[in-house]
C-alpha atoms as a PDB file:
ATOM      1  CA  UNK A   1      79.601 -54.795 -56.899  1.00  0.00           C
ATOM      2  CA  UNK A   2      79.008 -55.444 -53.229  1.00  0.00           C
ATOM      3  CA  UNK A   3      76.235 -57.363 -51.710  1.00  0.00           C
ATOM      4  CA  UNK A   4      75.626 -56.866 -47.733  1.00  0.00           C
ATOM      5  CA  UNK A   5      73.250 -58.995 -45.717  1.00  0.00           C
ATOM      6  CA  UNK A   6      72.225 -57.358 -42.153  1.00  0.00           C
ATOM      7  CA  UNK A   7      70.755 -60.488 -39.608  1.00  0.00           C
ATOM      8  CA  UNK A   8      70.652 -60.223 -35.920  1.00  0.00           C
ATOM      9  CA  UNK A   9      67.239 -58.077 -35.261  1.00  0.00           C
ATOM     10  CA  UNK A  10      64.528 -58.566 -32.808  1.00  0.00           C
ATOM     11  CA  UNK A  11      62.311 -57.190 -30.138  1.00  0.00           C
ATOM     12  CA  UNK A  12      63.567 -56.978 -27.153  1.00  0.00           C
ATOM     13  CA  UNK A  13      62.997 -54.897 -23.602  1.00  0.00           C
ATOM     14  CA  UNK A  14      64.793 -52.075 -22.821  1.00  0.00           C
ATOM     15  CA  UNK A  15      67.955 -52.379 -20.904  1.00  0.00           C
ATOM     16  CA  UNK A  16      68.348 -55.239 -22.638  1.00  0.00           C
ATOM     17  CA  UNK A  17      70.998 -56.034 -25.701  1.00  0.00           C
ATOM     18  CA  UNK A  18      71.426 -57.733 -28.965  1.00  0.00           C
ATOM     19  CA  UNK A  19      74.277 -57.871 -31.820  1.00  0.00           C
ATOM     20  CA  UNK A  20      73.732 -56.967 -35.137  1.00  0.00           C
ATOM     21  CA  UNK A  21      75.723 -58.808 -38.242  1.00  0.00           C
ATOM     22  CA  UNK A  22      76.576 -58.098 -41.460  1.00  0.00           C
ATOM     23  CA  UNK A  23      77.753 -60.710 -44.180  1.00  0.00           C
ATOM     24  CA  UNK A  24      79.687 -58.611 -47.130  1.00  0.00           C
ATOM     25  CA  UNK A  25      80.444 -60.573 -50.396  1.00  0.00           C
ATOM     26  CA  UNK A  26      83.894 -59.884 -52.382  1.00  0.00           C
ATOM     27  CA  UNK A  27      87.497 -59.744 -51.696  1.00  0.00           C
ATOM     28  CA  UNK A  28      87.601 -56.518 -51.564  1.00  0.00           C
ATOM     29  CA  UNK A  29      85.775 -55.827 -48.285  1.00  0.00           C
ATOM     30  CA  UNK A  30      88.695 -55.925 -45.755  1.00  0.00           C
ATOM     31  CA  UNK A  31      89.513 -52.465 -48.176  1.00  0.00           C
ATOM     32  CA  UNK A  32      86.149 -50.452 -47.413  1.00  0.00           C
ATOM     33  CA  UNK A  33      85.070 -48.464 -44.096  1.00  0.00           C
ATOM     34  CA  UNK A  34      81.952 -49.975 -42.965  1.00  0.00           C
ATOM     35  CA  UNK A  35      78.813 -47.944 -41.036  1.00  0.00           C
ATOM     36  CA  UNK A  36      75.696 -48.506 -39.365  1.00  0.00           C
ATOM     37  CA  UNK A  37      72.909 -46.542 -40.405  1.00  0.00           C
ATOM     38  CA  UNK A  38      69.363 -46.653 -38.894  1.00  0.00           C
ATOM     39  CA  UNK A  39      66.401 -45.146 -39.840  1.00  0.00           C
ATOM     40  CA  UNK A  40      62.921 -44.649 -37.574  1.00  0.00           C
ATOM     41  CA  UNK A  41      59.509 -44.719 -38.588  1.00  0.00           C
ATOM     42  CA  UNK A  42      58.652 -41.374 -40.371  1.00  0.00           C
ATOM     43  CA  UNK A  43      62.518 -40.196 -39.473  1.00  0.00           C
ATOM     44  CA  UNK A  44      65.146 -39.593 -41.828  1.00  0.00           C
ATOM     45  CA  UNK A  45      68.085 -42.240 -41.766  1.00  0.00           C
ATOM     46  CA  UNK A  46      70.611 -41.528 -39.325  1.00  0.00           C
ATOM     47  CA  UNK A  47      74.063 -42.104 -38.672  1.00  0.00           C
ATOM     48  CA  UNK A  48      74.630 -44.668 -36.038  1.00  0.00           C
ATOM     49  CA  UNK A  49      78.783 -45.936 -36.104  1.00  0.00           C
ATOM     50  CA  UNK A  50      81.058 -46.372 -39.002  1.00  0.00           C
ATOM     51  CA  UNK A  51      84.688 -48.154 -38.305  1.00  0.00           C
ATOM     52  CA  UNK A  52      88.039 -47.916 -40.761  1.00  0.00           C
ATOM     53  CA  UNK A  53      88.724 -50.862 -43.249  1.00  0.00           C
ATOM     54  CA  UNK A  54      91.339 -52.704 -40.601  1.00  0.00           C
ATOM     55  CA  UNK A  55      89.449 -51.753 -37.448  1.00  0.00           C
ATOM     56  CA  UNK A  56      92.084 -48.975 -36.221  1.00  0.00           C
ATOM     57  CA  UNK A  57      89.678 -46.288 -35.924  1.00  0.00           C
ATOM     58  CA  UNK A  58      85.649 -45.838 -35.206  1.00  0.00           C
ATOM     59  CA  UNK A  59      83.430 -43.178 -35.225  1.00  0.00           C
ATOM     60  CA  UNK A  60      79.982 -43.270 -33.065  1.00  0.00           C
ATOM     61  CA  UNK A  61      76.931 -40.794 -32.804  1.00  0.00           C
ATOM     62  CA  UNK A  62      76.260 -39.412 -29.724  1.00  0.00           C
ATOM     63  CA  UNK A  63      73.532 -40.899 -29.103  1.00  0.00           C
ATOM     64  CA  UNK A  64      74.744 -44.609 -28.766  1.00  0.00           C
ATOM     65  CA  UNK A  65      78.456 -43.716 -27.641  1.00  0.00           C
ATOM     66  CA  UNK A  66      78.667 -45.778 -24.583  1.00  0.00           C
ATOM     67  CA  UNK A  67      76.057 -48.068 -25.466  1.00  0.00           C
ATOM     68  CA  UNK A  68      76.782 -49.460 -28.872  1.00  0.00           C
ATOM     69  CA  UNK A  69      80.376 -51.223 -30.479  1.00  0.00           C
ATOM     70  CA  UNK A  70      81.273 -51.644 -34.114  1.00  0.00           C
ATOM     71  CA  UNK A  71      83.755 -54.170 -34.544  1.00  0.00           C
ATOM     72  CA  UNK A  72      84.569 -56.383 -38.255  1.00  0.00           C
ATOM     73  CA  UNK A  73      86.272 -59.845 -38.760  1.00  0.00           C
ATOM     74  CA  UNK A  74      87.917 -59.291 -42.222  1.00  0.00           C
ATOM     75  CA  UNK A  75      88.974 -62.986 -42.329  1.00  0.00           C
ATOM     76  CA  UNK A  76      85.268 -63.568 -42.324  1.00  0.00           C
ATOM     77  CA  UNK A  77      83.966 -60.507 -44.296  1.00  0.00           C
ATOM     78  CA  UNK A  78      81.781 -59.693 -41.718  1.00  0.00           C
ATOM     79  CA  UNK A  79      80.631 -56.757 -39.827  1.00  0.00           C
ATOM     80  CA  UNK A  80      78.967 -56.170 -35.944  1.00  0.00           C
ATOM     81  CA  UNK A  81      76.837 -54.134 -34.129  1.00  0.00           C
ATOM     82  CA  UNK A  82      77.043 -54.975 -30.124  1.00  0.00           C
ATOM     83  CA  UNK A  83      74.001 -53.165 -29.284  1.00  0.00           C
ATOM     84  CA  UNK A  84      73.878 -52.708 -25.162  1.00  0.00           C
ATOM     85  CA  UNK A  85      71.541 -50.784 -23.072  1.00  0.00           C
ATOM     86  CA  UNK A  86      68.891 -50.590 -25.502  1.00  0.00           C
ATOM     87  CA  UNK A  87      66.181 -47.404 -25.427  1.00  0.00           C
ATOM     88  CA  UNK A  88      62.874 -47.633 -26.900  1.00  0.00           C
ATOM     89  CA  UNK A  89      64.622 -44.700 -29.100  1.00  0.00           C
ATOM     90  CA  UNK A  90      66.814 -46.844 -30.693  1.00  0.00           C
ATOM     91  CA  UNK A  91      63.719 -48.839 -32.477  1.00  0.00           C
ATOM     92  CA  UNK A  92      64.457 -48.284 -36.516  1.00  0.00           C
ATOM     93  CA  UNK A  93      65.496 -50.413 -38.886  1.00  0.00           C
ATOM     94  CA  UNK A  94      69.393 -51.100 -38.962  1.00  0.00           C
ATOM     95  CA  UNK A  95      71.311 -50.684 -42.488  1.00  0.00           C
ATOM     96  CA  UNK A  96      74.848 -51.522 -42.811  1.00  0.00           C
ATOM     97  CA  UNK A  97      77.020 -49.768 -45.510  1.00  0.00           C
ATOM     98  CA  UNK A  98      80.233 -49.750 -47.681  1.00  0.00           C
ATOM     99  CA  UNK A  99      82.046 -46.869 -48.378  1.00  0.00           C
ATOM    100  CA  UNK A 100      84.612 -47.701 -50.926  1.00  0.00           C
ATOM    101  CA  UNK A 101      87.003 -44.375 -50.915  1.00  0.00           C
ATOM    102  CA  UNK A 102      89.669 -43.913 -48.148  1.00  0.00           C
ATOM    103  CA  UNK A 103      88.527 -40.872 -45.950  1.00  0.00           C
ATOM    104  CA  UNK A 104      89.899 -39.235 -42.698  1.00  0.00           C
ATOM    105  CA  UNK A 105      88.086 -38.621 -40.618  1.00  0.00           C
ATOM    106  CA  UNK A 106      85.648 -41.861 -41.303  1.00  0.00           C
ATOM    107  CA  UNK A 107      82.477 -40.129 -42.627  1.00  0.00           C
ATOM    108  CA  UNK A 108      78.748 -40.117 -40.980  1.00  0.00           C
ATOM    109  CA  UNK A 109      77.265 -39.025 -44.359  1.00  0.00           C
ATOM    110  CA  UNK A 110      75.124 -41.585 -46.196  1.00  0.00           C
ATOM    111  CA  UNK A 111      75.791 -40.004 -49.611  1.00  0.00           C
ATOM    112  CA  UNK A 112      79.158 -41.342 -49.018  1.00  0.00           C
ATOM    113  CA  UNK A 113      78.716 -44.779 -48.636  1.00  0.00           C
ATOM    114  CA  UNK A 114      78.044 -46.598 -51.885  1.00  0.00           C
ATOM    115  CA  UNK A 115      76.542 -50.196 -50.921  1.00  0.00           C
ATOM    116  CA  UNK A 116      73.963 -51.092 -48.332  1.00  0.00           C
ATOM    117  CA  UNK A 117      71.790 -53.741 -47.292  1.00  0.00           C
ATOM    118  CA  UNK A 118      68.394 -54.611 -47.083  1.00  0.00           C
ATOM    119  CA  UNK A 119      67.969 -53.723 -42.949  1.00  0.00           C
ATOM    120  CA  UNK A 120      67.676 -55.532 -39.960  1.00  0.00           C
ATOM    121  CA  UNK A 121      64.296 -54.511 -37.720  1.00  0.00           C
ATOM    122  CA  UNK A 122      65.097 -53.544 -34.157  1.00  0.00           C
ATOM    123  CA  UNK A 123      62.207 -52.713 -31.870  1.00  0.00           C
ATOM    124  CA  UNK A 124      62.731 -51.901 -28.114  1.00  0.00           C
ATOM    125  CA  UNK A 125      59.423 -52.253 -25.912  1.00  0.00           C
ATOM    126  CA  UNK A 126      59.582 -50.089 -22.953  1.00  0.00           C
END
């Protein structure tokens, strides 16, 4: 049992940026691949970034490559999203996720992650 707590949301302007953060509870986390997940208004969730349980590899969706860094402090059980060069696109609400089974390549399915949080609101005026 995994609890995840997403803070770091906003409004802001495009162009401009933000960082998202995740608080995971248990010892276990520095064992699970993390994502980000996001999921527009009448849209069906997306895949956004997922990273490996020690950091050594990442996975991003086209559409933020460039823009957006996942990075995770084990130490600290926590998770970010350095969001950069926001788009009025990228408004949605932000879900972070555990997947607890060792996979390679890191996966952009959200079947396969088991725990998520509650979401963090983004909006980006234009």
């Amino acid at each position: 049992q995994v609890q995840l707590v997403e803070s770091g949301g906003g409004l802001v302007q495009a162009g401009d940026s933000l960082r998202l953060s995740c608080a995971a509870s248990g010892r276990t986390f520095s064992t699970y691949a993390m994502g980000w997940f996001r999921q527009a208004s009448g849209k069906e969730r997306e895949f956004v970034v997922a990273i490996s349980w020690n950091g050594g590899s990442t996975y991003y969706a086209d559409s933020v490559k460039g823009r957006f860094t996942i990075s995770r402090d084990n130490a600290k059980n926590m998770v970010y999203l350095q969001m950069n060069g926001l788009k009025p696109e990228d408004t949605a609400v932000y879900y972070c996720a555990a997947d607890v089974i060792y996979r390679s390549p890191l996966s952009d399915l959200a079947r396969d992650y088991r725990y998520w949080g509650q979401g963090a609101q983004v909006t980006v005026n234009s």
